[in-house]
Protein backbone atom coordinates (compact mmCIF):
# COMPACT_ATOMS: atom_id res chain seq x y z
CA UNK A 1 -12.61 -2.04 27.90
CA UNK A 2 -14.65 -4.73 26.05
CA UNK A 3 -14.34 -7.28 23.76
CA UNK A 4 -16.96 -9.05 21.88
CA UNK A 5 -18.04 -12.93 21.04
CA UNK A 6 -20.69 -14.16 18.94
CA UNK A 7 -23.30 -16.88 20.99
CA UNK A 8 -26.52 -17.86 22.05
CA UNK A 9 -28.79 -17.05 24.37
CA UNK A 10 -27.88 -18.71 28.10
CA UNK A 11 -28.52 -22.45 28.31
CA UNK A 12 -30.49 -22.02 31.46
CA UNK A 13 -33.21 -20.08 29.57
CA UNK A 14 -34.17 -23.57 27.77
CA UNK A 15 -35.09 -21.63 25.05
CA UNK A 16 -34.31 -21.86 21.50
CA UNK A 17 -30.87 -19.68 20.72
CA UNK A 18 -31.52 -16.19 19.55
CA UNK A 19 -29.06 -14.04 17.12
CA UNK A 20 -26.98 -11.99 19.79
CA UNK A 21 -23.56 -12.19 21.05
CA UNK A 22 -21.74 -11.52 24.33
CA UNK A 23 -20.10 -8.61 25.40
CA UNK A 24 -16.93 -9.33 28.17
CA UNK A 25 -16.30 -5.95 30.07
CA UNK A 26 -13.05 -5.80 31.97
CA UNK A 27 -12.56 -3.14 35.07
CA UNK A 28 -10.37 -1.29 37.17
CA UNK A 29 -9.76 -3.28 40.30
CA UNK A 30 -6.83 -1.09 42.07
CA UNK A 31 -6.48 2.96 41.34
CA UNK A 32 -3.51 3.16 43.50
CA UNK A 33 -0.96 1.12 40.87
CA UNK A 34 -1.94 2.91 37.63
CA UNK A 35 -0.48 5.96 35.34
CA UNK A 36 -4.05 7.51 35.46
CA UNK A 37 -6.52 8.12 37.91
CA UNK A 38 -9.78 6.85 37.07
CA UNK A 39 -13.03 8.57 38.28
CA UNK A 40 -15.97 6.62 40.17
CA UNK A 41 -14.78 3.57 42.62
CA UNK A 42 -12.47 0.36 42.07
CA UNK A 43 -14.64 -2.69 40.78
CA UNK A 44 -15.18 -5.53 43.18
CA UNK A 45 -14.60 -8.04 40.26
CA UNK A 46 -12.48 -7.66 37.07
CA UNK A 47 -14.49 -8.96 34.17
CA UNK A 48 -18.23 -9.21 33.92
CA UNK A 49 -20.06 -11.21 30.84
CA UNK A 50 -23.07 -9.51 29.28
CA UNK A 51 -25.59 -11.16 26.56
CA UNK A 52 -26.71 -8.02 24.09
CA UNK A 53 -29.85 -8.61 21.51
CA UNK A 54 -28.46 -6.66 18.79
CA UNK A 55 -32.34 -5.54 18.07
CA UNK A 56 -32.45 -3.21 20.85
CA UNK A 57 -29.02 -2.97 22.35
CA UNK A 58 -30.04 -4.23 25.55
CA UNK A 59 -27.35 -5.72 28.01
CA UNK A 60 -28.50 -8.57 30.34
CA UNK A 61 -25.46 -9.95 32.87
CA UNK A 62 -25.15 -13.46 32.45
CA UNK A 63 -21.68 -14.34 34.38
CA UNK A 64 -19.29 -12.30 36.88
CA UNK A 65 -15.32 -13.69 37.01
CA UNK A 66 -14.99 -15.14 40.58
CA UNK A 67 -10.77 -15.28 39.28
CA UNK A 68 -8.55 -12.66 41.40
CA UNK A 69 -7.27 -10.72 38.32
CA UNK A 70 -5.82 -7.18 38.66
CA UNK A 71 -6.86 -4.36 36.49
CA UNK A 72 -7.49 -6.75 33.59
CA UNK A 73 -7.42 -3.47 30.56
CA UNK A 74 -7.53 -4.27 27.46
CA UNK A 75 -9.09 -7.35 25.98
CA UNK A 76 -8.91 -9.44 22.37
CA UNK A 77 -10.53 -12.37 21.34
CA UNK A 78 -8.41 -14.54 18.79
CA UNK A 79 -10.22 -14.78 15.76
CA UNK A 80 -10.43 -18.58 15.58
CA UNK A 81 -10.09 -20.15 18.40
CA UNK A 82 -12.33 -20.19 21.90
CA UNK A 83 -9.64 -17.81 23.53
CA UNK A 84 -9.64 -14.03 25.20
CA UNK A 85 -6.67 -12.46 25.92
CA UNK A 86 -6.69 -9.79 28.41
CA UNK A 87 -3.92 -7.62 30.13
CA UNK A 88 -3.77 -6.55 33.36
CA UNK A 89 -2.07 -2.98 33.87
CA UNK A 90 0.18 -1.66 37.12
CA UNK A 91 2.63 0.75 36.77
CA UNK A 92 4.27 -1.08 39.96
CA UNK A 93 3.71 -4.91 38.94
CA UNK A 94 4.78 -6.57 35.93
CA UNK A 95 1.90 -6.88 33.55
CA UNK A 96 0.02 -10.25 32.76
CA UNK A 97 -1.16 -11.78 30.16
CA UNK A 98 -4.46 -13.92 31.16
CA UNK A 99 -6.13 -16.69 28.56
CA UNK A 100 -9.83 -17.42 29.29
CA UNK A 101 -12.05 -19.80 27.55
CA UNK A 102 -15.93 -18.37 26.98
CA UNK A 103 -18.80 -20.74 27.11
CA UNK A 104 -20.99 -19.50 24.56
CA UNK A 105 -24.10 -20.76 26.43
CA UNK A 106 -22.93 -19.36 29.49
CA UNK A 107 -20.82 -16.37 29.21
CA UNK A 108 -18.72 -18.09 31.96
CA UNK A 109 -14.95 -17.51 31.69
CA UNK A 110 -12.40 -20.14 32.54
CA UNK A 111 -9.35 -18.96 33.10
CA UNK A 112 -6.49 -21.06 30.87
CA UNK A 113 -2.95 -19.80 31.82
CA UNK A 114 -1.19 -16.40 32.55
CA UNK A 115 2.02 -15.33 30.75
CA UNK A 116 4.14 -12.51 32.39
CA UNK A 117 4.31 -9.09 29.62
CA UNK A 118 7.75 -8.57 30.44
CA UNK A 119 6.78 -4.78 31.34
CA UNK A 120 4.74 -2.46 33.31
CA UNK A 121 1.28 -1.10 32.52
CA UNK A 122 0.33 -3.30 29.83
CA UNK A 123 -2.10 -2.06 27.20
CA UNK A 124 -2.56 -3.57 23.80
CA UNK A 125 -2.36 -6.58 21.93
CA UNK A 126 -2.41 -7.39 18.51
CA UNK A 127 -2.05 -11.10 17.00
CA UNK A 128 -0.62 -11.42 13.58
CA UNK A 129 -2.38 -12.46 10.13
CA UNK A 130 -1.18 -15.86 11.05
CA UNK A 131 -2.35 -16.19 14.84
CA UNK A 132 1.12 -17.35 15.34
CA UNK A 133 2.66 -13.97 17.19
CA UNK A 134 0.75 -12.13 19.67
CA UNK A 135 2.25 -8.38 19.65
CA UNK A 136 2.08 -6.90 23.58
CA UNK A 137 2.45 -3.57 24.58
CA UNK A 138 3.06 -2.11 27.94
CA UNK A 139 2.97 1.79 27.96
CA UNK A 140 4.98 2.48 31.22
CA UNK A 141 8.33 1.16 30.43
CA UNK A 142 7.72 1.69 26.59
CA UNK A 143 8.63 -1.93 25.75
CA UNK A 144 6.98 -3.93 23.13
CA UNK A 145 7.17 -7.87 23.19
CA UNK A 146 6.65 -10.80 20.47
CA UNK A 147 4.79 -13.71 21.91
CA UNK A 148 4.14 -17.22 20.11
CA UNK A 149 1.14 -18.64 20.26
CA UNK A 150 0.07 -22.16 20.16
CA UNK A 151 -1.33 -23.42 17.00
CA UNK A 152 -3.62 -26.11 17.98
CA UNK A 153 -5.69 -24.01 21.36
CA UNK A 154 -4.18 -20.75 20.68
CA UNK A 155 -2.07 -20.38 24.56
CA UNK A 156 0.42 -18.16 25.28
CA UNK A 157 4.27 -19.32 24.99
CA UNK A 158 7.19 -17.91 25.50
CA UNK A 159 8.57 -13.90 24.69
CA UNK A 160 10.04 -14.32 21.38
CA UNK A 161 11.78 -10.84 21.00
CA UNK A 162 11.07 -7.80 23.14
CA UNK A 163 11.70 -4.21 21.75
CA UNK A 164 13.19 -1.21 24.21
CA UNK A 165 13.06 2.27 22.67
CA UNK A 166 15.17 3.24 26.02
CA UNK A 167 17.68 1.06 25.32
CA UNK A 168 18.11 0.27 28.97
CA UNK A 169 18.49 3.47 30.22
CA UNK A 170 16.11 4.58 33.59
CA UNK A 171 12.91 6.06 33.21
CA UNK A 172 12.96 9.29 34.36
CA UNK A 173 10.08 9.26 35.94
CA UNK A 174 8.78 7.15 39.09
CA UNK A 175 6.38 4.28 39.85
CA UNK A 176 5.71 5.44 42.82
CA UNK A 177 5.65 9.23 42.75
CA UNK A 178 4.20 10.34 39.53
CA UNK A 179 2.01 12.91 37.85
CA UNK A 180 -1.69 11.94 37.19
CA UNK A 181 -1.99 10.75 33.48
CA UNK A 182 -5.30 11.90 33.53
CA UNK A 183 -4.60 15.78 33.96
CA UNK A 184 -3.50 17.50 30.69
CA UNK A 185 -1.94 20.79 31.85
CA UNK A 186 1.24 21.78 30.83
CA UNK A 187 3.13 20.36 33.86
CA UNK A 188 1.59 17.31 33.53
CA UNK A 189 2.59 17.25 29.43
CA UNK A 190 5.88 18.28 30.58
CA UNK A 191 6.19 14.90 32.57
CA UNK A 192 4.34 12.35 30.57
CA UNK A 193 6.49 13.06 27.56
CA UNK A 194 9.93 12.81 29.73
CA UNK A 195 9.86 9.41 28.79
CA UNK A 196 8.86 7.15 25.67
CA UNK A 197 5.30 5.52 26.41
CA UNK A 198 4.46 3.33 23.86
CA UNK A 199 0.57 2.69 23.71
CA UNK A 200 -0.41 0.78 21.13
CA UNK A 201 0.32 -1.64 17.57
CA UNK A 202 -0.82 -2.34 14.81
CA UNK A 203 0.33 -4.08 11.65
CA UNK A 204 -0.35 -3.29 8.18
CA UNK A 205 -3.40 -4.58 6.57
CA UNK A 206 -1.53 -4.86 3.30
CA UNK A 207 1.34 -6.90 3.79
CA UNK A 208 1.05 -7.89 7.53
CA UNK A 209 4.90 -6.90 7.36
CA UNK A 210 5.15 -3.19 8.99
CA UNK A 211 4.22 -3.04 12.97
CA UNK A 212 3.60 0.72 13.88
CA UNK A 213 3.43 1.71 17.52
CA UNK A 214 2.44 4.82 18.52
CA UNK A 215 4.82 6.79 21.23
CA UNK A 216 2.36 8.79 23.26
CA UNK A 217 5.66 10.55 25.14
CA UNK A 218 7.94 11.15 21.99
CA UNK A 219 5.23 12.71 19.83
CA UNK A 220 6.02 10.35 17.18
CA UNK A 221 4.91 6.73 15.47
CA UNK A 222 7.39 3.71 15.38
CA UNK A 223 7.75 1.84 12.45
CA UNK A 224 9.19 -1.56 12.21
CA UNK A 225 9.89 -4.37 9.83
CA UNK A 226 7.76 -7.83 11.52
CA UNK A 227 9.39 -10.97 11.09
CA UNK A 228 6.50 -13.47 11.80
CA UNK A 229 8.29 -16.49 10.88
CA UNK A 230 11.58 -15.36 13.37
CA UNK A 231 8.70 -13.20 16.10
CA UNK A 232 11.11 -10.17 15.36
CA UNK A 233 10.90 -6.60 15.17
CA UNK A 234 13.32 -4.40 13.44
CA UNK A 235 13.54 -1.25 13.82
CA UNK A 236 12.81 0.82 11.06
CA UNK A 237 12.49 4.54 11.68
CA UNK A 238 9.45 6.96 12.89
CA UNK A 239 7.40 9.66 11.96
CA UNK A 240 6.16 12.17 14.11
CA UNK A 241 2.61 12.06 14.66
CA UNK A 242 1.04 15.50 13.66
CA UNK A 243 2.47 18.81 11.60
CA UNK A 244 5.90 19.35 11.81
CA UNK A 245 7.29 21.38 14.54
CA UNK A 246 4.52 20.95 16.96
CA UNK A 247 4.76 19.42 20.67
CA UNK A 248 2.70 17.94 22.73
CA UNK A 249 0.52 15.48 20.92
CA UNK A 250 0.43 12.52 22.78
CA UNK A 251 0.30 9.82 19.93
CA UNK A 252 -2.44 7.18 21.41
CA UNK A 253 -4.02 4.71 18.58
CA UNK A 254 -3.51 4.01 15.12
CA UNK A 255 -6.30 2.43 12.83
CA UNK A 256 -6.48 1.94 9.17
CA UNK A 257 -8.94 2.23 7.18
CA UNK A 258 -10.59 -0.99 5.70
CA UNK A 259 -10.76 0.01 1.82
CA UNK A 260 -8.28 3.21 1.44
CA UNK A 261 -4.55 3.40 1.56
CA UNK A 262 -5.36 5.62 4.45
CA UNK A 263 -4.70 5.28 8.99
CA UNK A 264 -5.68 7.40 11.50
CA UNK A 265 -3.76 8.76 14.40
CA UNK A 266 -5.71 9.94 17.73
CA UNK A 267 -3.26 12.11 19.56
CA UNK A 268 -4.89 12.30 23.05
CA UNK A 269 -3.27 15.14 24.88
CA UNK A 270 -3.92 17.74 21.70
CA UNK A 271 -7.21 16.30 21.22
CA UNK A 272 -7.19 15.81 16.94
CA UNK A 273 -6.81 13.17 14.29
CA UNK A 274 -4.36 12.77 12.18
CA UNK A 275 -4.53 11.55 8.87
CA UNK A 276 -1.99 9.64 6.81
CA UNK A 277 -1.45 8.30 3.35
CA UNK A 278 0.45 4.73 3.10
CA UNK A 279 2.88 4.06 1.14
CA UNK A 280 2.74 0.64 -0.70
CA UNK A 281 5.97 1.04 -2.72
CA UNK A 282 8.25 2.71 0.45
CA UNK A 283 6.59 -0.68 2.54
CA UNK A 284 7.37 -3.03 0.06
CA UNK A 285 11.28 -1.35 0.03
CA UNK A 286 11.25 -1.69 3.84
CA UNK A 287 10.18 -5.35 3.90
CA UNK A 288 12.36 -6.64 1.25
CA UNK A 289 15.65 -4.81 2.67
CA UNK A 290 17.55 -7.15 5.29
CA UNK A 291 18.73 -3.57 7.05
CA UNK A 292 15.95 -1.09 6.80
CA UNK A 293 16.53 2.13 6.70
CA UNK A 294 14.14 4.76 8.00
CA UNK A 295 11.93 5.04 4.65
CA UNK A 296 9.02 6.71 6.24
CA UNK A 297 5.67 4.55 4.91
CA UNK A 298 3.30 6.99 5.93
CA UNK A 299 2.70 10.66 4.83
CA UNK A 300 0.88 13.30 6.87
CA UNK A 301 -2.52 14.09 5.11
CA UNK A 302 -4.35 16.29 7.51
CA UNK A 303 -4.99 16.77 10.68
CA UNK A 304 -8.35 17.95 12.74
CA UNK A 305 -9.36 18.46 16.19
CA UNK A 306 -12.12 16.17 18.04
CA UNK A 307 -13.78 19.00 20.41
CA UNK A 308 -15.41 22.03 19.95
CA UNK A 309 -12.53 25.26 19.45
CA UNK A 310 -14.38 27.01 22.45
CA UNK A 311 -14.25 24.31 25.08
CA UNK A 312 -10.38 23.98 26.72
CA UNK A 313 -7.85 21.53 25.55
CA UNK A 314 -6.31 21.31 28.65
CA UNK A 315 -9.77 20.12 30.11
CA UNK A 316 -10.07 16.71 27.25
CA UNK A 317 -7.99 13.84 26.34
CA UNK A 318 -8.71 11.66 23.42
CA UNK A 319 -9.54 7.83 24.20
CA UNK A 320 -10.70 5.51 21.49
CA UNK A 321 -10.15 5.89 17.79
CA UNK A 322 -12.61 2.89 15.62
CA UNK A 323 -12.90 3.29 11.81
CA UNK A 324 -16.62 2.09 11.03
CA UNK A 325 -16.83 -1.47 8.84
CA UNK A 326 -18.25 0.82 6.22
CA UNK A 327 -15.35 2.54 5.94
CA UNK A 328 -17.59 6.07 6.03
CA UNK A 329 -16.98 7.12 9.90
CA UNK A 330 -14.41 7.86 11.81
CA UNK A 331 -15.46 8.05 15.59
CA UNK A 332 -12.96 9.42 18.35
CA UNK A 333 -14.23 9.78 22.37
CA UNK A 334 -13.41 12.53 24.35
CA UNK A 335 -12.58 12.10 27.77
CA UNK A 336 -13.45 15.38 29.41
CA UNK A 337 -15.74 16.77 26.95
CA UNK A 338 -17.63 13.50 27.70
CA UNK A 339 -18.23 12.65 23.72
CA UNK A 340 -17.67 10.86 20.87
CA UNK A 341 -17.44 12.53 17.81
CA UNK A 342 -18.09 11.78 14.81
CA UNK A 343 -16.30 12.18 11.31
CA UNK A 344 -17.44 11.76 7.53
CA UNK A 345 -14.88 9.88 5.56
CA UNK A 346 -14.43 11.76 2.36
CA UNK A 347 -14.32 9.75 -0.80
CA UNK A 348 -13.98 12.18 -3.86
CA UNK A 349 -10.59 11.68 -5.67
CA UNK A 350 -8.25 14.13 -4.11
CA UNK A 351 -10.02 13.85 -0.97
CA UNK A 352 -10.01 10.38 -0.23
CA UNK A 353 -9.57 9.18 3.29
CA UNK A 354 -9.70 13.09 4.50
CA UNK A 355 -11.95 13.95 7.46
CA UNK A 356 -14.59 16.19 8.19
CA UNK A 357 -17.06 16.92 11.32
CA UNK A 358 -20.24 15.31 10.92
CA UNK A 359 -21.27 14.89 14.76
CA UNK A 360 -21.09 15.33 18.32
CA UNK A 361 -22.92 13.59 20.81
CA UNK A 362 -22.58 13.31 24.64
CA UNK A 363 -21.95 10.00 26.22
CA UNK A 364 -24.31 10.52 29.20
CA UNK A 365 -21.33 9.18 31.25
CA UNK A 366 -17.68 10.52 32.41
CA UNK A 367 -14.39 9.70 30.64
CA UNK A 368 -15.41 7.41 27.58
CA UNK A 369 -12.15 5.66 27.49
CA UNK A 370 -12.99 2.79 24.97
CA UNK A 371 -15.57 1.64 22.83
CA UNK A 372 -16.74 -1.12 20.09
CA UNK A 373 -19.02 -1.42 17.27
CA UNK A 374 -21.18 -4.70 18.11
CA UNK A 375 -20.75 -7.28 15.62
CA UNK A 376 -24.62 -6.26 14.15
């Protein structure tokens, strides 16, 4: 995973700063602990600090984490304050939530506090409009948690509310004897959807009001009403994440797009987008109801696949899913076709927000499980 943070060049250079920014990359530091099983060898450090010249896109390591953090994830830096957030993911261990402050000069991370994620295999994190919630998911166990977040240095405090779509019932399947959430077969489909995963969530870009968390094991997205005053999250129905009557999707990310009343849905184990129209007048009903009822807010718009039709489903999963700034891309990677494709974003009227193929390319690399536009 990476995360990004604007700065100068490195203060041991002497030289005068040049427009570029840092890139933090966080790695896999244990393969026995997690859902999936990653290719290549377990890193030797968890988080490594790169300085990138936007000119050329070249990468020069500046710092290297000396802190003993496990499988650090998924990474976010809060939009005002010196802070990154990162998550550290176990199917065994409860996850963590680490704060690090960045020297811009340096790259150097200090580490600032850890906060437990009250769950297993944490994976996402969102902060609210305000920066006064920090939204945590953890995809084993399904549960999503509301954090608070200090106002003045933007720390971690205590779980506010914490959301279990299994109500408290077991998992059925085990920790410690599990099927590989990398393979995509049909047994393996058969086992990862036994159980609600959640993987990710996002709020609305409109109101800020409606959290929606995709459920890569139910086939389905979770909507909720978001109290950020209370840190609360109220159930309020789901929609399932692809056409109507089909299985095995695997529901992984959700992003909006930044002009259009329009979000897109990467279903990793069928490999497609899925399109969706939001509802402004069906949110605005949910929010202002003190019991919501399950008023879906988005409506399914279309639906493509991210790989060629001749190469095997079973042999791809879908990883990342980042609308472009412009608003005119969608890009999706492919982990086992080894790609990121590319997709136009229509904007004709009657058309608007739909999809269509405008590229392929290879990522010269195995499993592309996250990427970022640079902040050029």
């Amino acid at each position: 995973m990476s995360a990004m943070f604007a700065a100068a060049q490195p203060a041991e250079a002497m030289l005068e700063p040049m427009a570029g920014q840092l890139i933090v990359v966080s790695c896999y530091t244990r393969f026995d602990n997690l859902a999936h099983g990653p290719r290549g060898t377990e890193a030797k450090q968890s988080l490594y600090t790169f300085w990138m010249d936007p000119a050329n896109g070249q990468m020069t390591l500046l710092s290297v984490s000396k802190d003993t953090v496990m499988n650090p994830a998924f990474s976010r830096f809060h939009p005002e304050k010196n802070m990154l957030y990162t998550v550290t993911e176990s199917v065994a261990e409860p996850g963590e939530i680490v704060s690090w402050r960045v020297c811009p000069l340096t790259g150097k991370l200090t580490k600032v506090g850890s906060k437990s994620a009250g769950g297993t295999s944490t994976c996402y994190i969102t902060l609210d409009r305000g920066c006064e919630n920090m939204l945590v998911v953890n995809y084993w166990d399904a549960t999503v948690g509301v954090f608070g977040l200090d106002p003045t240095n933007g720390a971690v405090q205590d779980c506010r509310s914490m959301f279990d779509p299994k109500e408290g019932r077991p998992m059925k399947a085990r920790h410690d004897k599990h099927v590989n959430h990398s393979q995509n077969d049909e047994n393996a489909q058969k086992e990862r959807q036994a159980d609600p995963h959640s993987h990710a969530v996002i709020l609305d870009p409109f109101f800020g009001q409606i959290a929606y968390v995709p459920d890569l094991g139910m086939d389905l997205i979770r909507q909720f009403k978001f109290d950020q005053a209370s840190g609360t999250l109220q159930a309020a129905g789901m929609v399932p994440s692809g056409p109507p009557g089909r299985m095995a999707l695997g529901p992984r990310y959700i992003e909006f797009h930044p002009n259009l009343p329009v979000a897109y849905v990467v279903n990793e184990l069928s490999s497609e987008v899925s399109v969706f129209e939001f509802d402004r007048q069906a949110a605005q009903e949910v929010i202002a109801s003190e019991t919501p009822e399950s008023t879906p807010t988005l409506r399914l718009l279309q639906t493509v696949r991210t790989i060629p039709e001749g190469f095997p489903g079973d042999m791809n999963t879908c990883g990342r899913i980042a609308v472009h700034p412009s608003g005119r891309y969608v890009l999706v990677s492919n982990r086992g076709h080894d790609s990121i494709t590319a997709f136009r974003v229509h904007r004709d009227e009657g058309y608007a927000g739909l999809l269509s193929t405008s590229s392929t390319q290879h990522t010269f690399g195995a499993t592309p499980r996250h990427f970022q536009f640079d902040g050029s």
